[in-house]
Protein backbone atom coordinates (compact mmCIF):
# COMPACT_ATOMS: atom_id res chain seq x y z
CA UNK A 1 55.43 125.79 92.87
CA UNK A 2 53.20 122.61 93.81
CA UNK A 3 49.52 122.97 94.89
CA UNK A 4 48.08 121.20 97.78
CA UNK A 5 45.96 119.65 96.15
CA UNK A 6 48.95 117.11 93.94
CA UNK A 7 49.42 115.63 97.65
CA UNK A 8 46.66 113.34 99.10
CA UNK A 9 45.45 115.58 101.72
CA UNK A 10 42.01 115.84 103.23
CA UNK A 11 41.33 119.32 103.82
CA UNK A 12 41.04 118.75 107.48
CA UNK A 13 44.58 117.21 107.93
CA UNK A 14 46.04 119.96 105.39
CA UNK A 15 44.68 122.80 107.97
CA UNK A 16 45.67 120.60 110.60
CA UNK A 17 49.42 120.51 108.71
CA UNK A 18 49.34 124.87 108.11
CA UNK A 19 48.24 125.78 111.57
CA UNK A 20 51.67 124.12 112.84
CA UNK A 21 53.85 126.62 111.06
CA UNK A 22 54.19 129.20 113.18
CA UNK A 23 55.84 126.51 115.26
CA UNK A 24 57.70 124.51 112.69
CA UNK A 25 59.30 124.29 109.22
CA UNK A 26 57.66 121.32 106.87
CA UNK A 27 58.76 120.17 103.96
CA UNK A 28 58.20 117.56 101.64
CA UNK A 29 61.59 115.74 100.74
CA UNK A 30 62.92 112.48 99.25
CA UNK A 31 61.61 110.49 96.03
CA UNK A 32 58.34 112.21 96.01
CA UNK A 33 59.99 115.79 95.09
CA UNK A 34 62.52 114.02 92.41
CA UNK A 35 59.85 111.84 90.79
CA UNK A 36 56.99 114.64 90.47
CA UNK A 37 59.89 116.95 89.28
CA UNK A 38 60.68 114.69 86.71
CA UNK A 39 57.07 114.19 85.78
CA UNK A 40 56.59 117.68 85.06
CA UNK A 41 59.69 117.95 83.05
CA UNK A 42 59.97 115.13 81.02
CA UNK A 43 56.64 113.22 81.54
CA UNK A 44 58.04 110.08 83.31
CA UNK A 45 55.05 107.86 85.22
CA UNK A 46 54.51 109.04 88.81
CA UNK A 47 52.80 107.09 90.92
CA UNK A 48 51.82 110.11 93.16
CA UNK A 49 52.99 110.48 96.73
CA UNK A 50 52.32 107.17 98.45
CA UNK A 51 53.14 108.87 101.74
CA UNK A 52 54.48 112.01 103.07
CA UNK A 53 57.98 111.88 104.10
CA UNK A 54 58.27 115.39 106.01
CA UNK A 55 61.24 117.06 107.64
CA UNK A 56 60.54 119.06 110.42
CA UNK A 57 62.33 121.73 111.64
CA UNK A 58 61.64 123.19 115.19
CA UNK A 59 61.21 126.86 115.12
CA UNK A 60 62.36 127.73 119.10
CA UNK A 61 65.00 129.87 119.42
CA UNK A 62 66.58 126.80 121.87
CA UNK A 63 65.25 124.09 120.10
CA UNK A 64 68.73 122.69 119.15
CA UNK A 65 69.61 123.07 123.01
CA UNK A 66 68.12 119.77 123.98
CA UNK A 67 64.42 118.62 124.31
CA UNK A 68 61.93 116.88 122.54
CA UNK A 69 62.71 116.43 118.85
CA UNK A 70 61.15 118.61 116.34
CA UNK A 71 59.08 115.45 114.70
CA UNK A 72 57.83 113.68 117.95
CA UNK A 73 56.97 117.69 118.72
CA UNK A 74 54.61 117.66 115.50
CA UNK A 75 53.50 114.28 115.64
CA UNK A 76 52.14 115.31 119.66
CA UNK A 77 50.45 118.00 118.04
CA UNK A 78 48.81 116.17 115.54
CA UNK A 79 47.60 113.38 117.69
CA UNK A 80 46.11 116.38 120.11
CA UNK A 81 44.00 117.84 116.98
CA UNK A 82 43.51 114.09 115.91
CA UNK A 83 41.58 113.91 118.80
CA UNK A 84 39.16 116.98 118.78
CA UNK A 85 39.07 116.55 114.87
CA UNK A 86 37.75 112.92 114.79
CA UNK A 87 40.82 111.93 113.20
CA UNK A 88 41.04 108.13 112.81
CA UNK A 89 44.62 107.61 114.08
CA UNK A 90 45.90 104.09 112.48
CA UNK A 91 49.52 103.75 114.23
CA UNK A 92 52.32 106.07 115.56
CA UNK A 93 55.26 104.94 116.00
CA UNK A 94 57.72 107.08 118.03
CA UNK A 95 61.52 106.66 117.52
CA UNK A 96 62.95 109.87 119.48
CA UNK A 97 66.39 108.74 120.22
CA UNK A 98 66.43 109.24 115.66
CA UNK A 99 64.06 112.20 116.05
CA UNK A 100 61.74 110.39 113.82
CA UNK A 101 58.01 109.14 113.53
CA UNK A 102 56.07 107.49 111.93
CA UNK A 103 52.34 107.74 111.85
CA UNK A 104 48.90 106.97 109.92
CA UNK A 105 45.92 109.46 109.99
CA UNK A 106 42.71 109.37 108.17
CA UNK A 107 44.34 106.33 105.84
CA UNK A 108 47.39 109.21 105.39
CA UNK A 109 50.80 107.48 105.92
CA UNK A 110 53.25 110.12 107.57
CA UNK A 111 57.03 109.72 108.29
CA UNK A 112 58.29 112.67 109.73
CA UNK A 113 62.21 113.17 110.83
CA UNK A 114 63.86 115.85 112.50
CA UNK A 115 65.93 118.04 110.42
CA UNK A 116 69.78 116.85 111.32
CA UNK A 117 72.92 117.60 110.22
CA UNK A 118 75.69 115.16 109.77
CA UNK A 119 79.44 114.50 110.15
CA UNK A 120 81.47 111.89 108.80
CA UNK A 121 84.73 111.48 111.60
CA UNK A 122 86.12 108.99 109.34
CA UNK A 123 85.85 107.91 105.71
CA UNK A 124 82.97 104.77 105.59
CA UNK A 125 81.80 104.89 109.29
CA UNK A 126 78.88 106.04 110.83
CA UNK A 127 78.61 109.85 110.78
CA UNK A 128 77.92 111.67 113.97
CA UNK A 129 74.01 113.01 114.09
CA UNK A 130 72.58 115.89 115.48
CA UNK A 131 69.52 118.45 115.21
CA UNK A 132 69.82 121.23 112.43
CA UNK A 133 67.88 122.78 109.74
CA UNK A 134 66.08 122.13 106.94
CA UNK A 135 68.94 123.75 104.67
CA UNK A 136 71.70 121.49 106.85
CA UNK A 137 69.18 118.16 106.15
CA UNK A 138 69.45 118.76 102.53
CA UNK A 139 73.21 119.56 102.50
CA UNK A 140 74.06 115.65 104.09
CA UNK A 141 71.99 114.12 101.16
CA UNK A 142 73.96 111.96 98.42
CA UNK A 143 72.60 113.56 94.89
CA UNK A 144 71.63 117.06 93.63
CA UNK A 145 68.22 115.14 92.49
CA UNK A 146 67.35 114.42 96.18
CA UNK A 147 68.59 117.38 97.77
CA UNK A 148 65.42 119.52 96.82
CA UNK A 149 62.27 120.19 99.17
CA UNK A 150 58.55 121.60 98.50
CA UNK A 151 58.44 123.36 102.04
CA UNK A 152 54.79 124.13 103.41
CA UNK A 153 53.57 127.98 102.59
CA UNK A 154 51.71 129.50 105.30
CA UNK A 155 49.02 130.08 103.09
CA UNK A 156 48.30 127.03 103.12
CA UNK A 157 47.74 127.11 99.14
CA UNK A 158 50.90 126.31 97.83
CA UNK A 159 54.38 124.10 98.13
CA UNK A 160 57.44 126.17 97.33
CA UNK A 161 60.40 124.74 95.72
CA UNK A 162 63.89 124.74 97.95
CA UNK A 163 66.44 123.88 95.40
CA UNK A 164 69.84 125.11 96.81
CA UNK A 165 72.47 122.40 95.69
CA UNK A 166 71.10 122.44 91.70
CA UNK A 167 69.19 119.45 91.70
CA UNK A 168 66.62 120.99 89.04
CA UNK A 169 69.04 121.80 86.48
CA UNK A 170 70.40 118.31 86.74
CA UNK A 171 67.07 116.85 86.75
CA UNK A 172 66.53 118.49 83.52
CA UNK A 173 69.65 117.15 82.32
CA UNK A 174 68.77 114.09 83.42
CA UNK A 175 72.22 113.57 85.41
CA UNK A 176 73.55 111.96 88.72
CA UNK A 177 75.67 115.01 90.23
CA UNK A 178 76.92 113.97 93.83
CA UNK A 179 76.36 116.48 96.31
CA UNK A 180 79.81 117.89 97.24
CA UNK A 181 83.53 116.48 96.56
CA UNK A 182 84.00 114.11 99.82
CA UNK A 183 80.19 112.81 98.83
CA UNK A 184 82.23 109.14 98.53
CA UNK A 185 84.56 109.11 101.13
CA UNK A 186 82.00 109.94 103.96
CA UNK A 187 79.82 107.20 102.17
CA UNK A 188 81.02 104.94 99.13
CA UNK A 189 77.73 103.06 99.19
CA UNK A 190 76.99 105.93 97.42
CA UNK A 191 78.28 104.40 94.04
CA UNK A 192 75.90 101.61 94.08
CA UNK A 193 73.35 103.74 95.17
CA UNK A 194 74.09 105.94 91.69
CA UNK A 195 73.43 102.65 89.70
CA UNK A 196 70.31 102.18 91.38
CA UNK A 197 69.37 105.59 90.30
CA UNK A 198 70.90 105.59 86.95
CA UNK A 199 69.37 102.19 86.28
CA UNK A 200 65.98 102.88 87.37
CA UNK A 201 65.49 106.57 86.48
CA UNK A 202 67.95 106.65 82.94
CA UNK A 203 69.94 108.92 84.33
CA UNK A 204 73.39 109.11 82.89
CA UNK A 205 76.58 110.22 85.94
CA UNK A 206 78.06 113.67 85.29
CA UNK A 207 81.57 113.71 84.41
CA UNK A 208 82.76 115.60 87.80
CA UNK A 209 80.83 112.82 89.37
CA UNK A 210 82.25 109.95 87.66
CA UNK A 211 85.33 111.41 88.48
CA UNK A 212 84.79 111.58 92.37
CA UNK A 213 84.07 107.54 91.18
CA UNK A 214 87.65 106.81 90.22
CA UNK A 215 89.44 108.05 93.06
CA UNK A 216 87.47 106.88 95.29
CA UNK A 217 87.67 103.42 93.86
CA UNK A 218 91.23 103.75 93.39
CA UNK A 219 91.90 104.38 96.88
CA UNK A 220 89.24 101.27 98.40
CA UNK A 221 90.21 100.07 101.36
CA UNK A 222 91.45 103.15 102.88
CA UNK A 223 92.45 101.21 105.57
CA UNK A 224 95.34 99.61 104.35
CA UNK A 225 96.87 103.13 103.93
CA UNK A 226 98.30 102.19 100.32
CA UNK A 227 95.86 102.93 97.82
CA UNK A 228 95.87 99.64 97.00
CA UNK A 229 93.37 97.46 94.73
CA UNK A 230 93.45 94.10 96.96
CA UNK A 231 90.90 92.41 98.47
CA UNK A 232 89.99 93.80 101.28
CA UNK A 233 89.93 91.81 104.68
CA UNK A 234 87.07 92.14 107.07
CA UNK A 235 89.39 94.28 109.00
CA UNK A 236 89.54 96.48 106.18
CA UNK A 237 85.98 97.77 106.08
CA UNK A 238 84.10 99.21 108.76
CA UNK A 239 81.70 96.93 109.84
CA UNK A 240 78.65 99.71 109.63
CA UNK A 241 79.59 100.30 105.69
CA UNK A 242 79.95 96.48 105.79
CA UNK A 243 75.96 96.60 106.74
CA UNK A 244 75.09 99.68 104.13
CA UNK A 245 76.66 98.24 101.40
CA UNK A 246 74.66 94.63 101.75
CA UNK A 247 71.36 96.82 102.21
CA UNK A 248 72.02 99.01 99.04
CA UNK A 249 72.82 96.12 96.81
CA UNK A 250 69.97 94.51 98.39
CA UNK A 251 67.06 97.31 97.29
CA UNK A 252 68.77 97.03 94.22
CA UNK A 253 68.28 93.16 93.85
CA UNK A 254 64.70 92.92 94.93
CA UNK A 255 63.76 96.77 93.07
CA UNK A 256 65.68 98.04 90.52
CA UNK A 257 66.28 96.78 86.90
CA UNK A 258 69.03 94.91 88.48
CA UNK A 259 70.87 93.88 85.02
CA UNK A 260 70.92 97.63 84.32
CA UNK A 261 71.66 98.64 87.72
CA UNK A 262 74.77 95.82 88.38
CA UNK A 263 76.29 96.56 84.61
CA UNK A 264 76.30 100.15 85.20
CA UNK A 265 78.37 99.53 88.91
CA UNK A 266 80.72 97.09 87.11
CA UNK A 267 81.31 99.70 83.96
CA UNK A 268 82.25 102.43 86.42
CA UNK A 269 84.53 99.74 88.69
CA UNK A 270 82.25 100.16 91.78
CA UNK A 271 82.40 95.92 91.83
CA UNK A 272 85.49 95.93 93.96
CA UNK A 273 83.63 97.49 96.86
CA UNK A 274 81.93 94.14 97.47
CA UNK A 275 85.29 91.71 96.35
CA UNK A 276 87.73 92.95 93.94
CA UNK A 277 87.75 89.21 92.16
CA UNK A 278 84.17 90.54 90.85
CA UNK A 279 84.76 93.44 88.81
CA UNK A 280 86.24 90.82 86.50
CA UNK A 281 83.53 88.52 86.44
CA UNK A 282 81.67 87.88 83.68
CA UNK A 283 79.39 85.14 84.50
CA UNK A 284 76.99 86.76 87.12
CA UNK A 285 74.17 88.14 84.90
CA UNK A 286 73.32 83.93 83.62
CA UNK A 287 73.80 83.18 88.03
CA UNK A 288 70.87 85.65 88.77
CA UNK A 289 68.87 84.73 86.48
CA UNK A 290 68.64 81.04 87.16
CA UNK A 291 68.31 82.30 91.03
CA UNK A 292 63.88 82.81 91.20
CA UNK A 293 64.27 79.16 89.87
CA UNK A 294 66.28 77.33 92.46
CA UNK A 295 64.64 79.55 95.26
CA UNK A 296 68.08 81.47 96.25
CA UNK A 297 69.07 84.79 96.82
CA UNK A 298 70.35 86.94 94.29
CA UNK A 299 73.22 88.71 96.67
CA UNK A 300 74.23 84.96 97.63
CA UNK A 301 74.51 83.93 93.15
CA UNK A 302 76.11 87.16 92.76
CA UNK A 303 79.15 87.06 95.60
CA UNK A 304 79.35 82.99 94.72
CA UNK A 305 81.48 84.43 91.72
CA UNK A 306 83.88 85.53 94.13
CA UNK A 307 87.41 83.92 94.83
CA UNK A 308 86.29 83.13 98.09
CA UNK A 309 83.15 83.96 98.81
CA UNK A 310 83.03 84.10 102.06
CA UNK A 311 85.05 86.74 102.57
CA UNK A 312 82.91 88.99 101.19
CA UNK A 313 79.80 87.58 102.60
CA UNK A 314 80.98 87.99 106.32
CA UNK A 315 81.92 91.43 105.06
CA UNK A 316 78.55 92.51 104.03
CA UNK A 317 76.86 90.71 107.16
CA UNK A 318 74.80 88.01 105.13
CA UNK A 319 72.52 86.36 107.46
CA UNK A 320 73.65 83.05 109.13
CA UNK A 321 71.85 80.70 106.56
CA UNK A 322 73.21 82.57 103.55
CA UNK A 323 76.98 82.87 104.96
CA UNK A 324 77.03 78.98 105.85
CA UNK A 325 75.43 78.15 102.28
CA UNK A 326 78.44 79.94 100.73
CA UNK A 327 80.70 77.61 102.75
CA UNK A 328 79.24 74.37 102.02
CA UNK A 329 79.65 75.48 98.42
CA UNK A 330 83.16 76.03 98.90
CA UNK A 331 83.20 72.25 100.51
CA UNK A 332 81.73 71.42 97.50
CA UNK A 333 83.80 73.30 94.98
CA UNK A 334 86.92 71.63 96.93
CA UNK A 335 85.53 68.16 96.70
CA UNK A 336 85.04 67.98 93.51
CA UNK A 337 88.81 69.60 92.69
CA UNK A 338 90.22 66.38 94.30
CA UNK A 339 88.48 64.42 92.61
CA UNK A 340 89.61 65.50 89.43
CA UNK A 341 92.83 65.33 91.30
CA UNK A 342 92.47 61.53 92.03
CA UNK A 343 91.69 60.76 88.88
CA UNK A 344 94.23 62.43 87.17
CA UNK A 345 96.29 60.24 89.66
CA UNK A 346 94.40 56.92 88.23
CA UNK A 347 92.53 56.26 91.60
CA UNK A 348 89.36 57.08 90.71
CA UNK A 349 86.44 56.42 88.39
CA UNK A 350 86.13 59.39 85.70
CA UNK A 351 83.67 61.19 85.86
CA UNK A 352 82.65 61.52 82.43
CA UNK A 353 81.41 57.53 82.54
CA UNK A 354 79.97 58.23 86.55
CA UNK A 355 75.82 56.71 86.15
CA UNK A 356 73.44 58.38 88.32
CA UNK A 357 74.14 56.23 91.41
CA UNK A 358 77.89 57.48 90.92
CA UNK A 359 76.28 61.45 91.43
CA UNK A 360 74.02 60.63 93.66
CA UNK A 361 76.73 59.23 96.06
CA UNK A 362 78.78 61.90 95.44
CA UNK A 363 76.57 65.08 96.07
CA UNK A 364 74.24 63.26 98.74
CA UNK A 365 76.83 63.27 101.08
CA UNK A 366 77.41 65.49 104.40
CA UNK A 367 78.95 68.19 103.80
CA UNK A 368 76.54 70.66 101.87
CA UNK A 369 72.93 70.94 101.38
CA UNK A 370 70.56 70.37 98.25
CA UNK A 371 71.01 74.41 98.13
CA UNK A 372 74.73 74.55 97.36
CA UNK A 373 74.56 72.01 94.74
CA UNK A 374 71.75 74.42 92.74
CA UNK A 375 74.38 76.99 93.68
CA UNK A 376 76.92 74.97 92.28
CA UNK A 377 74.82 74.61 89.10
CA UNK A 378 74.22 77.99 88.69
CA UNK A 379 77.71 79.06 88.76
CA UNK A 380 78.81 76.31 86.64
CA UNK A 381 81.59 74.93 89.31
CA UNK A 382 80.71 71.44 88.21
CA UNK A 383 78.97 69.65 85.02
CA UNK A 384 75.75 70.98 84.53
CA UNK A 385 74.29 67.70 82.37
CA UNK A 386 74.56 65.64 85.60
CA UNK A 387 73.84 68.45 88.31
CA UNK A 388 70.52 69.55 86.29
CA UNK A 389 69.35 65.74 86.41
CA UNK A 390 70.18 65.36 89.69
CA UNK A 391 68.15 68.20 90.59
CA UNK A 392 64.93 67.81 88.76
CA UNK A 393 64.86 64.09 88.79
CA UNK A 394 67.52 61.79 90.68
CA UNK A 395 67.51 63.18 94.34
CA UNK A 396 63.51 62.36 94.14
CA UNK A 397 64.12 59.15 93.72
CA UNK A 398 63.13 56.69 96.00
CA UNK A 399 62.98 52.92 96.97
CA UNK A 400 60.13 51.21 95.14
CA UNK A 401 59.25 49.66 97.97
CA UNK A 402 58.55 51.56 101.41
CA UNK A 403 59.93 50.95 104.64
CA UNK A 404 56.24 49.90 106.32
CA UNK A 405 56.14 47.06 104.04
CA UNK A 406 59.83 45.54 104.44
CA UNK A 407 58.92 45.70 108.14
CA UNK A 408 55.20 43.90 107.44
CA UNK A 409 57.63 40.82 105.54
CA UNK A 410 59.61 40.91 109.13
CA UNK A 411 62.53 42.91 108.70
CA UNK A 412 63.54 44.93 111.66
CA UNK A 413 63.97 48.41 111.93
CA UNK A 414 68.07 49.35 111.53
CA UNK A 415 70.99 49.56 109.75
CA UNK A 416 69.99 46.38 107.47
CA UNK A 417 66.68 48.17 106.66
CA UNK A 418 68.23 51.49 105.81
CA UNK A 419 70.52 49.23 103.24
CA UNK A 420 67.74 47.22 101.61
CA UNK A 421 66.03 50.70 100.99
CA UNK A 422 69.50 52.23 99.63
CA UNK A 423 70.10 48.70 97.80
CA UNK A 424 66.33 49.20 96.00
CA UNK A 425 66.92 53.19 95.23
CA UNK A 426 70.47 52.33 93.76
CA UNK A 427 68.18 49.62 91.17
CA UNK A 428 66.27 52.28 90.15
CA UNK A 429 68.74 54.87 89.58
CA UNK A 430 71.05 52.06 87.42
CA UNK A 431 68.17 52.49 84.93
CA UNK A 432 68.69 55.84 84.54
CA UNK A 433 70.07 57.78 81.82
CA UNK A 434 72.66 59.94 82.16
């Protein structure tokens, strides 16, 4: 049992809250019940609930006949007393094609969904949603640990603990138990999901669960109808898992202990859901760490260990800048392989003796940006002496003498004056050490 008053209320909006439930079903769900749960039990921080994420179920006989959702239902309702409270109402939001809104009151942040129920018509897509009840909302959820609910008591005094799939004795044991036995194959994201969890919370992966892991691993792409372990084409993977998978890994990039998080996912051989070539790869934790330095996204270090990287990154959806980054460092990658090809041939300079005109030359040209030369750096796909100079101190390099003053001794603007400014930068970087 919770008391009211663990969830920033004002009594107002908490009467406001009761008086709805002869019309509805509310219930506190998500993080807030798992992390207050495991504050009691084993005295891990809690931050308190930040906001209230509420399902709502509606409570007329027909209400799963059509209508207006449950949560756009309450949120009306609210607004109504909102207004012959005095309630200061800071947004709402209204998404009622998802059944969901979200609203502020009195400095209270709300996000209230419609209880729904869920089926998967085939393994990774997008399951098929429709209006259910609180019991059914819990039942589509990934863990034990977030499958529990403190549902609103009519006396208005008390939360009351719905814990129907075992979440509290797993919380207890401090465990990752997945909900039921197709918990993967309607959603693999699932497994990086676990290593957010794991990571973050110290949770270890029941054995069942782990299980559930292998096959469903073992089996990735389904697609291909062979259980095989090859890369997977963009064919392969539905294109909405695609999408889930690249905002999963994000959250756990930008919020998790992400060494944690990515060693755990690579342990249990969850890395061949993003490119098979990764679960071997050993050099991603020193990419991701040099990443905050050279301004670049972690998700873009981590699949430039990748065969090809952009495989994967058209798989996962990247964003346009990211996905043509990963190509120009594939231009890059190739350029410099035939060069080493050349001068194994004897037709070119070697590389070892190249001054810092030689670099510059080399990774100034068209082709790829300042970006996928850090990139290149970070991954080590070329000498990191040179690349690290060229970085910090080479590219900034300039002419010691600007174009406004070759003009004021009367040369004209053009191709001559962009070579007397390339002929002075080229005297400066001779002087250079290597």
């Amino acid at each position: 049992m919770v008391v009211f008053d663990e969830l920033p209320l004002p009594l107002s909006l908490r009467r406001g809250l009761i008086s709805c439930l002869g019309l509805f079903r509310l219930a506190l769900v998500g993080g807030a019940v798992r992390d207050l749960l495991c504050h009691r039990l084993h005295r891990d921080p809690w931050l308190g609930v930040l906001d209230l994420d509420l399902v709502v179920q509606d409570l007329r006989p027909t209400a799963l006949d059509g209508g207006s959702p449950a949560a756009c239902r309450l949120a009306a309702t609210l607004l109504d007393q909102a207004e012959r409270n005095g309630w200061r109402v800071g947004f709402c939001h209204v998404h009622e094609a998802f059944g969901t809104v979200e609203l502020e009151i009195d400095e209270v942040l709300f996000d209230l969904a419609t209880a729904r129920r869920e089926v998967y018509a085939a393994p990774g897509q997008n399951p098929s949603v429709s209006f259910g009840t609180l019991e059914e909302d819990l039942a589509r959820r990934d863990f034990s640990i977030n499958a529990m609910a403190l549902e609103f008591h009519p006396s208005g005094e008390r939360l009351c603990l719905l814990n129907t799939h075992g979440g509290l004795t797993d919380l207890k044991q401090r465990q990752l138990q997945l909900l039921h036995h197709r918990s993967l194959e309607d959603d693999p994201t699932r497994i990086v999901r676990a290593a957010r969890y794991a990571a973050r919370l110290g949770f270890a992966l029941a054995a069942d669960s782990l299980g559930q892991f292998e096959v469903t691993i073992a089996r990735w792409p389904w697609a291909d109808g062979r259980g095989s372990l090859s890369v997977p084409t963009l064919r392969a993977v539905p294109p909405a898992l695609g999408t889930r998978l690249r905002k999963e890994l994000e959250l756990m990039l930008e919020r998790e202990p992400w060494p944690r998080a990515l060693s755990l996912l690579q342990q249990w051989g969850g890395m061949v859901l993003i490119d098979h070539s990764l679960q071997m790869d050993t050099g991603w934790l020193r990419r991701l760490r040099w990443t905050d330095r050279f301004g670049l996204s972690k998700l873009t270090a981590l699949l430039a260990g990748a065969v090809d990287p952009e495989i994967p990154a058209g798989r996962l959806q990247l964003n346009h800048r990211e996905q043509q980054l990963l190509a120009q460092l594939g231009r890059l990658r190739r350029a410099w392989q035939e060069r080493g090809e050349a001068k194994r041939l004897g037709r070119q300079v070697c590389s070892a003796v190249w001054n810092p005109l030689d670099w510059c030359l080399f990774l100034e040209q068209p082709g790829w940006s300042s970006d996928a030369v850090a990139l290149a750096l970070i991954c080590g796909a070329l000498p990191r002496r040179p690349l690290l100079r060229w970085w910090f101190r080479w590219r900034h390099i300039r002419s010691p003498v600007r174009a406004a003053d070759l003009i004021a001794q009367g040369m004209h603007p053009g191709p001559e004056l962009g070579e007397a400014l390339r002929r002075l930068r080229a005297e400066r970087l001779a002087a250079e050490d290597v």
